[in-house]
Protein backbone atom coordinates (compact mmCIF):
# COMPACT_ATOMS: atom_id res chain seq x y z
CA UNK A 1 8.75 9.88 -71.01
CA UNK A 2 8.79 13.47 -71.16
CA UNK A 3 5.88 15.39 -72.05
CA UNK A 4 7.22 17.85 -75.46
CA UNK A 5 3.36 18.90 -76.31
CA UNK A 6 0.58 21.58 -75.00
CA UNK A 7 2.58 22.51 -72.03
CA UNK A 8 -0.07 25.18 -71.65
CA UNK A 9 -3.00 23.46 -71.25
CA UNK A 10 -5.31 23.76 -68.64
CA UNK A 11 -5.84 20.42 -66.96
CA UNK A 12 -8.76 21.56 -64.70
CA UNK A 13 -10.63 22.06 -67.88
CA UNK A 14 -8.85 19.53 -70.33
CA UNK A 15 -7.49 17.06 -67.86
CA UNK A 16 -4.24 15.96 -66.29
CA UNK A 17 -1.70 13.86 -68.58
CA UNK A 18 -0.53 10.88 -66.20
CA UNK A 19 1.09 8.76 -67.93
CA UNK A 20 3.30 8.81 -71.82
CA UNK A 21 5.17 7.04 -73.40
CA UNK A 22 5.96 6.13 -77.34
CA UNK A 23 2.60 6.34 -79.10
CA UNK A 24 0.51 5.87 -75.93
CA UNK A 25 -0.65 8.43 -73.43
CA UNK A 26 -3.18 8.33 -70.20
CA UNK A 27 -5.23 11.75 -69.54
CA UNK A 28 -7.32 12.00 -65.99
CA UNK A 29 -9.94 14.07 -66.36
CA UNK A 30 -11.78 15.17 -62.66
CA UNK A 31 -15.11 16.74 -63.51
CA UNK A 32 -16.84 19.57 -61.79
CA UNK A 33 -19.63 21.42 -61.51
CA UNK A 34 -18.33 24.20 -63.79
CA UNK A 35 -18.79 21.57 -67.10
CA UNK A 36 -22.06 20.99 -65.82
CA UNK A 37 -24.78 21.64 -69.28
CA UNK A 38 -28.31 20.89 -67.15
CA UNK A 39 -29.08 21.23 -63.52
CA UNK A 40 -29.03 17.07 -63.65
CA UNK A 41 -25.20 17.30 -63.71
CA UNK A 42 -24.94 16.20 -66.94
CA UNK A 43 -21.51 17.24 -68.22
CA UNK A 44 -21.24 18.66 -71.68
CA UNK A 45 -19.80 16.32 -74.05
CA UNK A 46 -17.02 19.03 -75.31
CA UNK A 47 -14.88 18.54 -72.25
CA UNK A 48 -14.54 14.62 -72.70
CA UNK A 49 -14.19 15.48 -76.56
CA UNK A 50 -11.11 17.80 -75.21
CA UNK A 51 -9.51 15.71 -72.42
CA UNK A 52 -9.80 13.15 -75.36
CA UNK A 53 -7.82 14.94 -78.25
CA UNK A 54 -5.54 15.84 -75.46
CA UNK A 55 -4.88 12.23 -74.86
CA UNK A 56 -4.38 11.88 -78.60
CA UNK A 57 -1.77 15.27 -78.76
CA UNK A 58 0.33 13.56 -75.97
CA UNK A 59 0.36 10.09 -77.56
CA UNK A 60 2.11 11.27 -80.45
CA UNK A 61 4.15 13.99 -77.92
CA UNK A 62 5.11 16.06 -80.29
CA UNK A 63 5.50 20.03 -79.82
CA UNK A 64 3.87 20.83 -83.30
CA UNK A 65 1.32 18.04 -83.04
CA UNK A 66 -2.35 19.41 -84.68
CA UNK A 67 -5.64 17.79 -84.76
CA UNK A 68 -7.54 17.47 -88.68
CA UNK A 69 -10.21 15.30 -87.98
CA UNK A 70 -11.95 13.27 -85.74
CA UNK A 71 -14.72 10.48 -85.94
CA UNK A 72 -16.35 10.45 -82.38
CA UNK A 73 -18.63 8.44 -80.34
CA UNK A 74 -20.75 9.55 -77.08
CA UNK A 75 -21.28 5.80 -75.29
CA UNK A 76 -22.72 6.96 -71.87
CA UNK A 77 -23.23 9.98 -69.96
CA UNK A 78 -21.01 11.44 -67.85
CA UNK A 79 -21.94 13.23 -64.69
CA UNK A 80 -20.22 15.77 -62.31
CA UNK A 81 -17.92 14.32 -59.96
CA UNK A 82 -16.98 11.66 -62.46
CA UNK A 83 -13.35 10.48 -62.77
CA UNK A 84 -12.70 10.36 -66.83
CA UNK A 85 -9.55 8.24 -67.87
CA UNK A 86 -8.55 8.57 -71.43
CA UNK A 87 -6.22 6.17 -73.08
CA UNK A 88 -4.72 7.09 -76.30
CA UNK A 89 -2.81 4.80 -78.74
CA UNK A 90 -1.27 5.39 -82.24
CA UNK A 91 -2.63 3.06 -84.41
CA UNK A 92 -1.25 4.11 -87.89
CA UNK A 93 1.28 6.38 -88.91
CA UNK A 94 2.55 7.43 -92.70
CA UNK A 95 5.05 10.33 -92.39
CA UNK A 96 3.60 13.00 -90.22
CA UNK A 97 0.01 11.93 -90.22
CA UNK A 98 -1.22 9.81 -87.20
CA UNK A 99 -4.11 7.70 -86.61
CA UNK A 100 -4.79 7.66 -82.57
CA UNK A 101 -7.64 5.60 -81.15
CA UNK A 102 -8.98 7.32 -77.82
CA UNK A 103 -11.42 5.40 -75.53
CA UNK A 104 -12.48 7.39 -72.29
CA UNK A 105 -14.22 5.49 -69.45
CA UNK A 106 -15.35 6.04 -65.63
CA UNK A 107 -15.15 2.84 -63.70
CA UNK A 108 -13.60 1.26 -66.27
CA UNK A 109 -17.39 1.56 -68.13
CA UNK A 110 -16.44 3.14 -71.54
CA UNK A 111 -18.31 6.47 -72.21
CA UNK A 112 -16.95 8.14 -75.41
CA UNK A 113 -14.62 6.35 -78.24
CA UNK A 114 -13.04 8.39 -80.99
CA UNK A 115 -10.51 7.70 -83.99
CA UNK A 116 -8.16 10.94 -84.39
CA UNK A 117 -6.03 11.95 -87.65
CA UNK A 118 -3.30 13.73 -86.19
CA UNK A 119 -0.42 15.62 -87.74
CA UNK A 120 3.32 17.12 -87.06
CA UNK A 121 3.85 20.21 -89.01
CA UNK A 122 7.36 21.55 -89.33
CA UNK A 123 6.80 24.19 -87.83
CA UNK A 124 4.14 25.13 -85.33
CA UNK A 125 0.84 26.04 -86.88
CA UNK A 126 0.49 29.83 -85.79
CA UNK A 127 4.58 30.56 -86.91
């Protein structure tokens, strides 16, 4: 399936959307040493939390997709180097709100979970 949402993002930072399809989507996040928060190479939590709601934008693929809330969870720690896959499925939908489940892993060991309410404006939220 095509991607239709955040053409513009910047996958070294938010990671790379590899797979979509109807009310699923796959992002691969590759981290480096520039998310690094502590000279352990602990990366900061904000990029999974990112390459996360980007999995959750592309699994409801649409162009004026927004996020209005999200109920997160930090399982592990994830350290530079790490490959971070991010499903994304839609669990719920009523009109144009979505409910999109996110669960990121490396190694297929989870590290972050996260329920996101999503929604699809008419038009796009800066217009």
């Amino acid at each position: 399936m095509k991607q239709n949402t955040h053409l513009n993002i910047d996958t070294s930072l938010c990671g790379k959307a590899t797979h979509i399809e109807e009310g699923y989507a796959e992002v691969v996040l590759h981290t480096t040493q520039q998310m690094t928060a502590d000279e352990r190479g602990l990366v900061h939590g904000g990029f999974i939390f990112g390459a996360a709601d980007y999995a959750a934008m592309c699994a409801v693929n649409d162009p004026n997709v927004v996020l209005g809330a999200a109920a997160t969870k930090f399982v592990a720690p994830v350290r530079v180097a790490d490959v971070v896959v991010c499903c994304a499925n839609v669990v719920t939908r009523k009109g144009r709100k979505y409910g999109v489940e996110v669960t990121a892993s490396v190694a297929q060991k989870t590290v972050f979970e996260g329920s996101f309410t999503v929604f699809v404006l008419e038009k796009h939220v800066l217009a």
